[in-house]
N, C-alpha and C. Protein backbone atom coordinates (compact mmCIF):
# COMPACT_ATOMS: atom_id res chain seq x y z
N UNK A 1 89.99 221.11 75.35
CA UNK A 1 88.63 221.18 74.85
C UNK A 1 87.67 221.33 76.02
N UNK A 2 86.67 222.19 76.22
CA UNK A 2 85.88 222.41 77.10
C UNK A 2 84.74 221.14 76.96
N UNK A 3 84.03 221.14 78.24
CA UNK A 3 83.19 219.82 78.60
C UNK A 3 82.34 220.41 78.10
N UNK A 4 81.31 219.46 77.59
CA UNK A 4 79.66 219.01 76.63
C UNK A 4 79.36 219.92 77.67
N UNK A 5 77.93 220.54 76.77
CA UNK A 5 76.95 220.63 78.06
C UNK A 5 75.86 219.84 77.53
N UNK A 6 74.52 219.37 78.45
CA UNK A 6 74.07 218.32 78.53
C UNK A 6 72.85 219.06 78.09
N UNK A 7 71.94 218.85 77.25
CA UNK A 7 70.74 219.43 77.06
C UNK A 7 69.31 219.29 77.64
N UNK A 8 69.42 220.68 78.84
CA UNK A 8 68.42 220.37 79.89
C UNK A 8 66.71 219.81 79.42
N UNK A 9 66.37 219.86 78.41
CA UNK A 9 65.10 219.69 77.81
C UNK A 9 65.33 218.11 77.58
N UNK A 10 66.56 217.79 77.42
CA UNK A 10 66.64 216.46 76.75
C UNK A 10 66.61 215.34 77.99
N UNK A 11 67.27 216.17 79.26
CA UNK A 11 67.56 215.36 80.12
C UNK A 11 66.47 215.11 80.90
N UNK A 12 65.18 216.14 81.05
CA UNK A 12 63.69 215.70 81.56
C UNK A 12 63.21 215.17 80.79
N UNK A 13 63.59 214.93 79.74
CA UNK A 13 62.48 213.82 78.68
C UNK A 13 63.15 212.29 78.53
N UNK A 14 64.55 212.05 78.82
CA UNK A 14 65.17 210.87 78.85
C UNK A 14 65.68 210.22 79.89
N UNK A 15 65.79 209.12 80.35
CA UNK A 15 66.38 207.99 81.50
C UNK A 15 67.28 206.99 80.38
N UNK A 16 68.35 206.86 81.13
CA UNK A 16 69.08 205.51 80.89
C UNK A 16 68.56 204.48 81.41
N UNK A 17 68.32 203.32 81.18
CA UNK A 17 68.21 202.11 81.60
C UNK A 17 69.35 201.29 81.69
N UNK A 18 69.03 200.06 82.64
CA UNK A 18 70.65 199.56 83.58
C UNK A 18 71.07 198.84 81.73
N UNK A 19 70.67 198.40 80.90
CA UNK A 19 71.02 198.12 79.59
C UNK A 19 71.68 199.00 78.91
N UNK A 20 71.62 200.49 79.74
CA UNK A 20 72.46 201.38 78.18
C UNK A 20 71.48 202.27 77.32
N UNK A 21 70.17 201.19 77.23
CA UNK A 21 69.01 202.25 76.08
C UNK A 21 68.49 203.57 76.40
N UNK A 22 67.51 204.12 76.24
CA UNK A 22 66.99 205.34 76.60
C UNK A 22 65.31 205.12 76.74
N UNK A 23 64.43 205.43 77.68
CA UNK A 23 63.07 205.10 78.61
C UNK A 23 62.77 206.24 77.93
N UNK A 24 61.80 206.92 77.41
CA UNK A 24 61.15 207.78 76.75
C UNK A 24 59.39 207.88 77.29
N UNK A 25 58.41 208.62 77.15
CA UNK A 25 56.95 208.67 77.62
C UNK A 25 56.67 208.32 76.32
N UNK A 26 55.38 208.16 76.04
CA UNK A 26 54.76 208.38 74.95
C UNK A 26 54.34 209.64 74.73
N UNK A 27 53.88 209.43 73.39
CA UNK A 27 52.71 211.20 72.90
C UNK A 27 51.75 210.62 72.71
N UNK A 28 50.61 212.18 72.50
CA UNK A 28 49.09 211.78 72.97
C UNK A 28 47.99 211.37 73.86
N UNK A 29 48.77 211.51 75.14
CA UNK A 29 47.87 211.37 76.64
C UNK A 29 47.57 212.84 76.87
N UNK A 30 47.54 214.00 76.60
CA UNK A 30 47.76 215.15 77.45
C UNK A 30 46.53 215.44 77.12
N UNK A 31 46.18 215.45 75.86
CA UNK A 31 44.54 215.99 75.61
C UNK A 31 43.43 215.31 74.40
N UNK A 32 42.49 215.78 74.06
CA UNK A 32 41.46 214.96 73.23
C UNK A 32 41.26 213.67 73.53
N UNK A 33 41.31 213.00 74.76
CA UNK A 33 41.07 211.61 75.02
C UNK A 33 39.85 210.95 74.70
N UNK A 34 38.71 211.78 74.55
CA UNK A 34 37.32 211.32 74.36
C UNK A 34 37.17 210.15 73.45
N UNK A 35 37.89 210.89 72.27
CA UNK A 35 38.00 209.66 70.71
C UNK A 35 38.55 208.79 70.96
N UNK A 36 39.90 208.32 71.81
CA UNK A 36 40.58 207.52 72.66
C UNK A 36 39.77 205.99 73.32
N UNK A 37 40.06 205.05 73.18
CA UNK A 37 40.01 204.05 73.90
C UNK A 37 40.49 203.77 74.89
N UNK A 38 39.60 202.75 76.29
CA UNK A 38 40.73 202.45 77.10
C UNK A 38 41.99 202.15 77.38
N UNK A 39 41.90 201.35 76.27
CA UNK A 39 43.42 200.20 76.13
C UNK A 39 44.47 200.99 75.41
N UNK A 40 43.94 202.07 74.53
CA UNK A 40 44.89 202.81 74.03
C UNK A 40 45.39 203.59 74.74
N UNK A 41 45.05 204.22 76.08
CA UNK A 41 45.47 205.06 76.75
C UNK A 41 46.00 204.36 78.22
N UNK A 42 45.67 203.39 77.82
CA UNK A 42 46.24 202.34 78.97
C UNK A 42 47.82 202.21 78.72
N UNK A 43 47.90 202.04 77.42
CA UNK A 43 49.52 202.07 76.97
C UNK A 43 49.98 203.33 76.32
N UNK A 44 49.08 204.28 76.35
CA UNK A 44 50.29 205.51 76.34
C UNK A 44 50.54 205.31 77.61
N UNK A 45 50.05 205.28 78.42
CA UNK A 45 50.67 205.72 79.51
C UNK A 45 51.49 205.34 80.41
N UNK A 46 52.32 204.11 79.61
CA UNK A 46 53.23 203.46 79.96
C UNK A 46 54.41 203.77 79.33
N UNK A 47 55.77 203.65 79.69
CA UNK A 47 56.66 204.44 79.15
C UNK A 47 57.16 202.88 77.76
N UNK A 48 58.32 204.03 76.78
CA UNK A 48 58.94 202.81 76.28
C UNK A 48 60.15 202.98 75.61
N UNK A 49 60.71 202.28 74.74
CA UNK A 49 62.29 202.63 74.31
C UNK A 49 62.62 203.63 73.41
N UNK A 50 63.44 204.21 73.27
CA UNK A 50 63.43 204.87 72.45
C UNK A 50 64.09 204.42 71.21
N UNK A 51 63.68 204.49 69.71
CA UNK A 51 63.99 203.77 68.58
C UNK A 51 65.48 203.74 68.34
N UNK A 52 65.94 202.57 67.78
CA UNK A 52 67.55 202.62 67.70
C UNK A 52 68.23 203.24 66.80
N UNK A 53 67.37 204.26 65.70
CA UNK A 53 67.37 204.99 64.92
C UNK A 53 67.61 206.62 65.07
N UNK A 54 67.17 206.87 66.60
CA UNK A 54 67.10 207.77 67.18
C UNK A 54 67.95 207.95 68.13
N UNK A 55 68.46 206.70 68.55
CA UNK A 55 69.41 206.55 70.23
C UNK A 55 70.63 207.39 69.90
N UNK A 56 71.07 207.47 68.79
CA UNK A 56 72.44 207.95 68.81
C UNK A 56 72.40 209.69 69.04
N UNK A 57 71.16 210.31 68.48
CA UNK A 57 71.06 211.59 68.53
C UNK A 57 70.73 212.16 70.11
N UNK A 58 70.22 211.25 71.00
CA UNK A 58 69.51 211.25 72.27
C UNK A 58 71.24 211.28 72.66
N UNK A 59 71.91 210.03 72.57
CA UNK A 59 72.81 210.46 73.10
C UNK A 59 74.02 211.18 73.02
N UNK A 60 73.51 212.03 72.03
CA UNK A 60 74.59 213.62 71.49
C UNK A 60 74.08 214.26 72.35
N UNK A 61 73.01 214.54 72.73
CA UNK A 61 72.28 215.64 73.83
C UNK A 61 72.72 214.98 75.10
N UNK A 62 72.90 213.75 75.45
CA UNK A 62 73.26 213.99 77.00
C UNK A 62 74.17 212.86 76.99
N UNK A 63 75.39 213.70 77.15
CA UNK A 63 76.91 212.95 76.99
C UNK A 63 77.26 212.55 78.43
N UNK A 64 76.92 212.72 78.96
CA UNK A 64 77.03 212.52 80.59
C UNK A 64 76.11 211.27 81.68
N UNK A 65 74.93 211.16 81.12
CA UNK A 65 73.92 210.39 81.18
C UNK A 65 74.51 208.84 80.92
């Protein structure tokens, strides 16, 4: 059987963490900030997990990771 390939789009948008999970950005910092609050953009702009609902498909895209 030939080796996975790893899905390059997937692999700039995801990190493993030393736990195993997956580090993800948020959405909604890039534009229209005006309507935006401080504090709301204080924590987009912090990264966070990615849902455990989702982890399994993240890690179909990068089998190697």
């Amino acid at each position: 059987m030939p080796k996975m390939k790893t899905n390059r789009s997937a692999a700039k948008r995801f990190e493993k963490t030393g736990s195993g999970k997956f580090r993800r950005r948020r959405k909604n910092l890039r534009h229209i900030l005006t309507k935006k609050n401080a504090k709301r953009k204080r924590r987009l702009g912090k990264a966070t997990l990615v849902d455990r609902t989702n982890e399994s498909a993240v890690r179909r895209l990068l089998p190697y990771v």
